[in-house]
Protein backbone atom coordinates (compact mmCIF):
# COMPACT_ATOMS: atom_id res chain seq x y z
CA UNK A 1 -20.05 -7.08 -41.73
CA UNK A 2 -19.40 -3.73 -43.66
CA UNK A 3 -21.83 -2.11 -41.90
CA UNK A 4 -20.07 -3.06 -38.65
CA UNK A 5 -17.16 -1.81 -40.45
CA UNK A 6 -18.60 1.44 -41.28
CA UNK A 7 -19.66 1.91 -38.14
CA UNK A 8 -16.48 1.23 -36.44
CA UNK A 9 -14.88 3.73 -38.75
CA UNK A 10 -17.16 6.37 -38.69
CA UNK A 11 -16.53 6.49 -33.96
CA UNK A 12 -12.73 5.82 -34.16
CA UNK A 13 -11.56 8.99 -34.39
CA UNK A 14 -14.36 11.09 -32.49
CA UNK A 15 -12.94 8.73 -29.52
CA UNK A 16 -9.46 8.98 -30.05
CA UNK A 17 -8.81 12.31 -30.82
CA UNK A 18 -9.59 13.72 -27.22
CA UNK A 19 -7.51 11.35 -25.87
CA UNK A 20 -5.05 11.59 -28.31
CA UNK A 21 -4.88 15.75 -27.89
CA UNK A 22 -5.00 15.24 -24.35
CA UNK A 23 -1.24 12.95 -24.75
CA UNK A 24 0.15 15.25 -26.71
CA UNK A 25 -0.30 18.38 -24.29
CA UNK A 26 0.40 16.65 -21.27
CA UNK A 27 2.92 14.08 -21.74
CA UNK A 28 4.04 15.29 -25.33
CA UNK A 29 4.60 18.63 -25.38
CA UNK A 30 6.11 18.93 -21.76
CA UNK A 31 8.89 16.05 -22.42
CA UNK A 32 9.91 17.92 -25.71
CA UNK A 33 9.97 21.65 -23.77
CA UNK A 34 12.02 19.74 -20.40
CA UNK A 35 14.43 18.26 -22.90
CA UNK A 36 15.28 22.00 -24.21
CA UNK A 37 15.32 23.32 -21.26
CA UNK A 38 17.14 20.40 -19.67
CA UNK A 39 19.95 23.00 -22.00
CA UNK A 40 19.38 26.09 -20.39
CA UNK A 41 19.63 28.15 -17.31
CA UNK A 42 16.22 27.47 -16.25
CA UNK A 43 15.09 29.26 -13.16
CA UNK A 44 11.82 27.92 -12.50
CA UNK A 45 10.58 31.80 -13.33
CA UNK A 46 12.58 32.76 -15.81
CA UNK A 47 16.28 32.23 -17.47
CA UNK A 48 19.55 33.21 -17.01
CA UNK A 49 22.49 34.79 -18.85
CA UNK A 50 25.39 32.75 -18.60
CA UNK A 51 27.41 35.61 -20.13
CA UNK A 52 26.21 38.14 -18.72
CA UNK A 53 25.34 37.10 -15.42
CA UNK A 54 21.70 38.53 -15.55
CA UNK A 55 18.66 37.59 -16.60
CA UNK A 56 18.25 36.43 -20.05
CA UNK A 57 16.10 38.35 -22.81
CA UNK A 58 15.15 35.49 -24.29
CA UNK A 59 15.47 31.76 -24.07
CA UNK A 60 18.15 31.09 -26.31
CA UNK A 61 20.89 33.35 -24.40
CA UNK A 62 20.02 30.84 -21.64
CA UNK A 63 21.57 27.75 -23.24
CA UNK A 64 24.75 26.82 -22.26
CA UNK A 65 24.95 23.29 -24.13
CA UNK A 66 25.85 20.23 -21.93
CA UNK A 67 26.76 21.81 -18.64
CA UNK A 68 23.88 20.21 -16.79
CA UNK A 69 24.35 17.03 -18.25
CA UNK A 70 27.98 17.50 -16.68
CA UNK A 71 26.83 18.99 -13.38
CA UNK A 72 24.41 16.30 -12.91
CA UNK A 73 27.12 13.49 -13.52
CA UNK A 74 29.71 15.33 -11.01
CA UNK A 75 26.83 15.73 -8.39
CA UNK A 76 27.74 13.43 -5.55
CA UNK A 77 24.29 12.94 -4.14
CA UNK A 78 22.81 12.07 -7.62
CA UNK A 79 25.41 9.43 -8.10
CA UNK A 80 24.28 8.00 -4.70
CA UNK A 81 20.43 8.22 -5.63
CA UNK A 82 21.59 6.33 -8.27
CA UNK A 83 23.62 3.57 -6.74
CA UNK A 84 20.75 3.59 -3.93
CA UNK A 85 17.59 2.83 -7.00
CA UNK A 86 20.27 0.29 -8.41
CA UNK A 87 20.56 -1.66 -5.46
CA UNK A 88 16.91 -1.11 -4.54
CA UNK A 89 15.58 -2.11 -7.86
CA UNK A 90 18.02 -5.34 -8.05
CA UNK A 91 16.64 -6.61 -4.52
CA UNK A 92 12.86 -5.75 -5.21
CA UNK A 93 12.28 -6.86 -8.54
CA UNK A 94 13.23 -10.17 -6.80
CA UNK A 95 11.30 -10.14 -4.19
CA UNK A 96 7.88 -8.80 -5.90
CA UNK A 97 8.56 -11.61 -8.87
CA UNK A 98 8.95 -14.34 -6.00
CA UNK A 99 6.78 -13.47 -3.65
CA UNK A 100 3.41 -12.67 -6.06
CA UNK A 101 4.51 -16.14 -7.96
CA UNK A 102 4.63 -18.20 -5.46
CA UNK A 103 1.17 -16.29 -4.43
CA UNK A 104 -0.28 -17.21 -7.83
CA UNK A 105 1.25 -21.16 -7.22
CA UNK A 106 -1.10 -21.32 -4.75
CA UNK A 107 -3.80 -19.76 -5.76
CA UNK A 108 -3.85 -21.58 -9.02
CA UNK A 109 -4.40 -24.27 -7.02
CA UNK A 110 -7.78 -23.87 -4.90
CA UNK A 111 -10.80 -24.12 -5.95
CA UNK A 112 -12.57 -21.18 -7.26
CA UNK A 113 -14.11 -19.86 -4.21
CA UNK A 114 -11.79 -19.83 -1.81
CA UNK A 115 -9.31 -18.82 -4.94
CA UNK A 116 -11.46 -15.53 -5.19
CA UNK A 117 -11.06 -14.71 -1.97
CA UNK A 118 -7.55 -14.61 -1.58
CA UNK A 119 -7.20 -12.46 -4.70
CA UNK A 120 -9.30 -9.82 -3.51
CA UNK A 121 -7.17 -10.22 0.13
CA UNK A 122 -3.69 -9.96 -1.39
CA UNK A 123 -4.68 -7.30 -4.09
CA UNK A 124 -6.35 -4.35 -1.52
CA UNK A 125 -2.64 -2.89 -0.62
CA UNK A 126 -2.27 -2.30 -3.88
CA UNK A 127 -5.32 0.21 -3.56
CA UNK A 128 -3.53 1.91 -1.00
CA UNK A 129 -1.45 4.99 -2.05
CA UNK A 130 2.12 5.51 -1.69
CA UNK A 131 2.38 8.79 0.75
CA UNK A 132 -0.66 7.08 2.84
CA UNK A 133 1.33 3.24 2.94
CA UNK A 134 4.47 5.31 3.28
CA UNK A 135 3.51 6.60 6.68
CA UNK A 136 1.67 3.62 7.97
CA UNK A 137 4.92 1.48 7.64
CA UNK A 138 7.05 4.12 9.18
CA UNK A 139 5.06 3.86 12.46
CA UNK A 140 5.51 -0.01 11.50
CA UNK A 141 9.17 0.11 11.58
CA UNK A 142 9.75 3.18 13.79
CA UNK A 143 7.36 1.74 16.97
CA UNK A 144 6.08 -1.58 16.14
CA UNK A 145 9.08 -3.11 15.01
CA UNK A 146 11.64 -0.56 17.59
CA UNK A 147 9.81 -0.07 20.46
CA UNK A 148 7.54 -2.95 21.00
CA UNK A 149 8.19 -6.01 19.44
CA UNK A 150 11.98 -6.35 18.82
CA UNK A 151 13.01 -4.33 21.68
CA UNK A 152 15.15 -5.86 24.53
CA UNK A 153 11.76 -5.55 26.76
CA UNK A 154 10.19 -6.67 23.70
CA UNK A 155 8.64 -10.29 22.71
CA UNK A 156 11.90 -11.04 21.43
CA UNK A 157 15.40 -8.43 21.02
CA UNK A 158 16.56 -8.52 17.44
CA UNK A 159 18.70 -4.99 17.41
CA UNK A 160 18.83 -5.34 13.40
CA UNK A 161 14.92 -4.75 12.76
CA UNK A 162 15.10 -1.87 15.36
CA UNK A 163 15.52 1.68 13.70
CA UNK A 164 14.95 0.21 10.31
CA UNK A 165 14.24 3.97 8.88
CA UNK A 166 17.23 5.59 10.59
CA UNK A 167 20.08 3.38 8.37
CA UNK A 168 20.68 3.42 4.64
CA UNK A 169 20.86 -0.38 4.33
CA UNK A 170 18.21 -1.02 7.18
CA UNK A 171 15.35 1.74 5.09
CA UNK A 172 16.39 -0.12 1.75
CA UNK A 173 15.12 -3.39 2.76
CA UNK A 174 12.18 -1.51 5.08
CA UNK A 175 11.65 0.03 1.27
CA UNK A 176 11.41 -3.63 -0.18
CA UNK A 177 9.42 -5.16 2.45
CA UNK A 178 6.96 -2.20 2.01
CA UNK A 179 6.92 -1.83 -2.22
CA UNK A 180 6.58 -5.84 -2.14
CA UNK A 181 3.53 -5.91 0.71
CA UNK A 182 1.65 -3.43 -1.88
CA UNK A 183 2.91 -4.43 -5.26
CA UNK A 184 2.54 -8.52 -5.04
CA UNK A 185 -1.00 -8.63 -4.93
CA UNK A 186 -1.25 -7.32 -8.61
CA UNK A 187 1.48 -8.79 -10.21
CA UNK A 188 -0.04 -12.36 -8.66
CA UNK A 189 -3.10 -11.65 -10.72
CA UNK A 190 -0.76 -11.34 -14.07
CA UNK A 191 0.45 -14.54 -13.29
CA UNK A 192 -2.37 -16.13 -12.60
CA UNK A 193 -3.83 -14.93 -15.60
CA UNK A 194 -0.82 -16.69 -16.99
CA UNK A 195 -0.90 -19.74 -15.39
CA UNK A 196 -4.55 -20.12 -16.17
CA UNK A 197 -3.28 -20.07 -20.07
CA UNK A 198 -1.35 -23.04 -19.96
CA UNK A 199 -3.17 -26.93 -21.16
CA UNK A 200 -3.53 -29.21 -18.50
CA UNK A 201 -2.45 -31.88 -21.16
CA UNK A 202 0.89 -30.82 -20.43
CA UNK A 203 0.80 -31.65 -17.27
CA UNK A 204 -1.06 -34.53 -17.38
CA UNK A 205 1.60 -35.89 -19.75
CA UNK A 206 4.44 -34.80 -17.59
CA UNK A 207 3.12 -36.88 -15.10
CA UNK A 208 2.33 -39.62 -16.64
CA UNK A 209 6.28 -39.77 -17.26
CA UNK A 210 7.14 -39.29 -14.16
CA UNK A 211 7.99 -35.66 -14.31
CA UNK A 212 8.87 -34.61 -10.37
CA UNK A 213 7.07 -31.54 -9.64
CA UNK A 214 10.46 -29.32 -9.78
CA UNK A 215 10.95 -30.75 -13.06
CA UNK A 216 7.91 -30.01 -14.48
CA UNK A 217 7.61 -26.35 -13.17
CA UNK A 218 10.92 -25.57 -15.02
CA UNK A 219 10.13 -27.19 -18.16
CA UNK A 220 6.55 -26.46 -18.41
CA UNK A 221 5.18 -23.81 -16.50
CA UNK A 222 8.13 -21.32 -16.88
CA UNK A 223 8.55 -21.41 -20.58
CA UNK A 224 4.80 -21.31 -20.60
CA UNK A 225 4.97 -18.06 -18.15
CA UNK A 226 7.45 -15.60 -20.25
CA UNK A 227 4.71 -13.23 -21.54
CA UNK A 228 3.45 -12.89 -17.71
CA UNK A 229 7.01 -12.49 -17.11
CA UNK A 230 7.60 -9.97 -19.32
CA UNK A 231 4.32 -7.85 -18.05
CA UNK A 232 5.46 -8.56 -14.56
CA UNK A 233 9.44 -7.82 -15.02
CA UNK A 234 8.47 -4.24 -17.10
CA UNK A 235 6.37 -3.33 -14.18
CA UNK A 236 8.83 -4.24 -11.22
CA UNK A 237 11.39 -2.65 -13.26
CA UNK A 238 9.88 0.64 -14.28
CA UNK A 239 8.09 1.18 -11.09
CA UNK A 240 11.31 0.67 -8.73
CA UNK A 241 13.05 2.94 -10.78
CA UNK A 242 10.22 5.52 -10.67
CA UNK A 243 9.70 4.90 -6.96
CA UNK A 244 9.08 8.29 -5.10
CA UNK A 245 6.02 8.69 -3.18
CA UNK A 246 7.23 5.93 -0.24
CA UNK A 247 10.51 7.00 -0.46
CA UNK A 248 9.33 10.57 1.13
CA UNK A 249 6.94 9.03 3.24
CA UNK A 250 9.20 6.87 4.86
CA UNK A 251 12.95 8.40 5.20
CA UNK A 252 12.34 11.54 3.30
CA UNK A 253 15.72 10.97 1.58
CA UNK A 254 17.28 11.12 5.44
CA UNK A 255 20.02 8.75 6.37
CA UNK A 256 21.68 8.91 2.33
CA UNK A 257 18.59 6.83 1.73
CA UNK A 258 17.26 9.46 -1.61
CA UNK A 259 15.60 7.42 -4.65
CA UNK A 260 16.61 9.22 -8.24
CA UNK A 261 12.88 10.59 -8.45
CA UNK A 262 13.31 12.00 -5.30
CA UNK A 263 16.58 13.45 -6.31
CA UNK A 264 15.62 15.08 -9.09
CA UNK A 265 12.82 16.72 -6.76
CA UNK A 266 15.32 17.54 -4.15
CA UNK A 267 18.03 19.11 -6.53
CA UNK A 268 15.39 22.27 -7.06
CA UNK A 269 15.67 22.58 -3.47
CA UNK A 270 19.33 22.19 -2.68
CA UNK A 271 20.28 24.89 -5.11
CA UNK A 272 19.62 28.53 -4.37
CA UNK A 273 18.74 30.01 -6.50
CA UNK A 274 16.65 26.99 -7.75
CA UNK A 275 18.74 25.26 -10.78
CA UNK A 276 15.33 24.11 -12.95
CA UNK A 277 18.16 23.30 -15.60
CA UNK A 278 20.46 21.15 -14.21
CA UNK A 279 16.99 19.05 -12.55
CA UNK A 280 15.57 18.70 -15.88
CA UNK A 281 19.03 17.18 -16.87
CA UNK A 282 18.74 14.67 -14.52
CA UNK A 283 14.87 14.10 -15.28
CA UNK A 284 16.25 13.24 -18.87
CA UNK A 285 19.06 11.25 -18.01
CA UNK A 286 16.78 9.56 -15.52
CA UNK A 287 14.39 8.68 -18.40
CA UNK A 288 17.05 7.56 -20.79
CA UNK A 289 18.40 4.81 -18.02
CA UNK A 290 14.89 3.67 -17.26
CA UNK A 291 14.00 3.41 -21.11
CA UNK A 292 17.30 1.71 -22.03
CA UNK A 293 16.95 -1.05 -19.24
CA UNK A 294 13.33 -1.54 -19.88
CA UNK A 295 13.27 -1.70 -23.57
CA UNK A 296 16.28 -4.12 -23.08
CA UNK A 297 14.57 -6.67 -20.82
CA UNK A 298 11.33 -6.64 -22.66
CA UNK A 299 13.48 -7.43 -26.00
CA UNK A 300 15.68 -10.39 -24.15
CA UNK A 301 11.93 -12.03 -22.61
CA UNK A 302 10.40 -11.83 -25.84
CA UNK A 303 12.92 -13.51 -27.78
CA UNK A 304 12.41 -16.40 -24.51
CA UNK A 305 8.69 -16.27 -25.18
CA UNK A 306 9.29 -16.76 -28.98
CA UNK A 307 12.32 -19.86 -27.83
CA UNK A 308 9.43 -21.29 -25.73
């Protein structure tokens, strides 16, 4: 046993270390430089003077205190990416949770064969990337959906699936169809993984008092579900908010359709010259939302996990 010890000891650090050096300069080092500059007039290639008007000698005549953090709250389109991911977020976190569930529901209940199968099936979107699935579903939507099938020479005329990319409210729930297509597939094997956890004694009991199968799946396999909830609910949550790469693949931020990731990536663009500052801002700000609401579900479903 100490010699296992010993051994373990002796690795550890030779193993973490890289990986540890490797966080701190790319994920580290970067957040702490963006906050600071998140202060400045940050050009992209260099900094600006905001009393002088020129270019700045050195970083610190660049800072000009909160002024991006108050530019970025007056800007009109980042207030509507952020309404937008709000709204997006609230409808998809709903539909990934039900939809890879009731997946898992099913699942759970085949035998292992056929149950192996179907987990391979419904996890391969997930493989996909975003920019590639992002494209794909716009020819879905854009001649599929408009042209062929839901056209009035189509199988059958249903005018609100037409154009679904070409409306704000239509490309949000194009967005959630597509995020819940590729997402479901892996969050069905954290519940599974869940479900699997759970004694069949407790269900064998609830029957044997004449549970009703409603019953029993609040009262047993719920409470019995919160860390897989938790997992699954962090994910949803943090990825929705993050959301970019499909968001450019399929509107490009056309039609006031912008996610705040893809905001943040526009706002270098929309200001000439390029206002590196005032995007860094939002990048923080951006972090600071996702972190708060995060942090705060993750607290609320552990204290249910601990309850149940």
């Amino acid at each position: 046993m100490k010699k296992n010890k010993s051994i373990y000891v002796t690795w550890f650090w030779p193993f973490v270390i890289p990986a540890l050096v490797f966080f701190i300069a790319v994920i580290v080092l970067p957040f702490i430089v963006g906050v600071f500059n998140s202060f400045t007039l940050w050009r992209g290639s260099y900094y600006f003077n905001p009393l002088s008007r020129t270019r700045a000698a050195n970083v610190f005549e660049a800072i000009n205190g909160l002024s991006n953090y108050a530019n970025a709250l007056k800007d009109v389109r980042f207030l509507q990416a952020l309404g937008y991911t709000v709204r997006y977020t609230l409808i998809a976190v709903v539909a990934i949770n039900l939809v890879s569930l009731s997946l898992a529901l099913c699942i759970h209940k085949m035998t292992a064969a056929i149950a192996g199968i179907f987990r391979t099936l419904f996890f391969l979107p997930n493989m996909l990337g975003g920019l590639a699935l992002g494209y794909i579903f716009q020819f879905i939507f854009q001649v599929v959906f408009t042209d062929m099938i839901f056209s009035p020479h189509g199988i059958i005329h249903i005018e609100a699936l037409r154009y679904m990319t070409q409306h704000s409210v239509k490309a949000l729930f194009a967005l959630v169809i597509l995020t819940t297509w590729q997402s479901s597939g892996y969050m069905m094997l954290i519940y599974i993984a869940g479900l699997n956890t759970i004694p069949k004694d407790y269900y064998e009991a609830a029957s044997i008092d004449g549970s009703s199968p409603w019953h029993t799946f609040w009262k047993i396999t719920v409470p019995m579900l919160m860390p897989s909830f938790t997992v699954v609910l962090f994910t949803t949550l943090s990825g929705s908010f993050k959301l970019l790469d499909q968001n450019v693949a399929l509107t490009d931020g056309n039609f006031n359709t912008r996610m705040l990731a893809y905001q943040i990536l526009r706002t270098i663009r929309d200001s000439n010259p390029a206002d590196y500052g005032k995007a860094q801002a939002q990048a923080v700000l951006f972090f600071i939302l996702v972190a708060v609401i995060t942090l705060t579900q993750v607290y609320l479903t552990k204290k249910k996990e601990i309850e149940a």
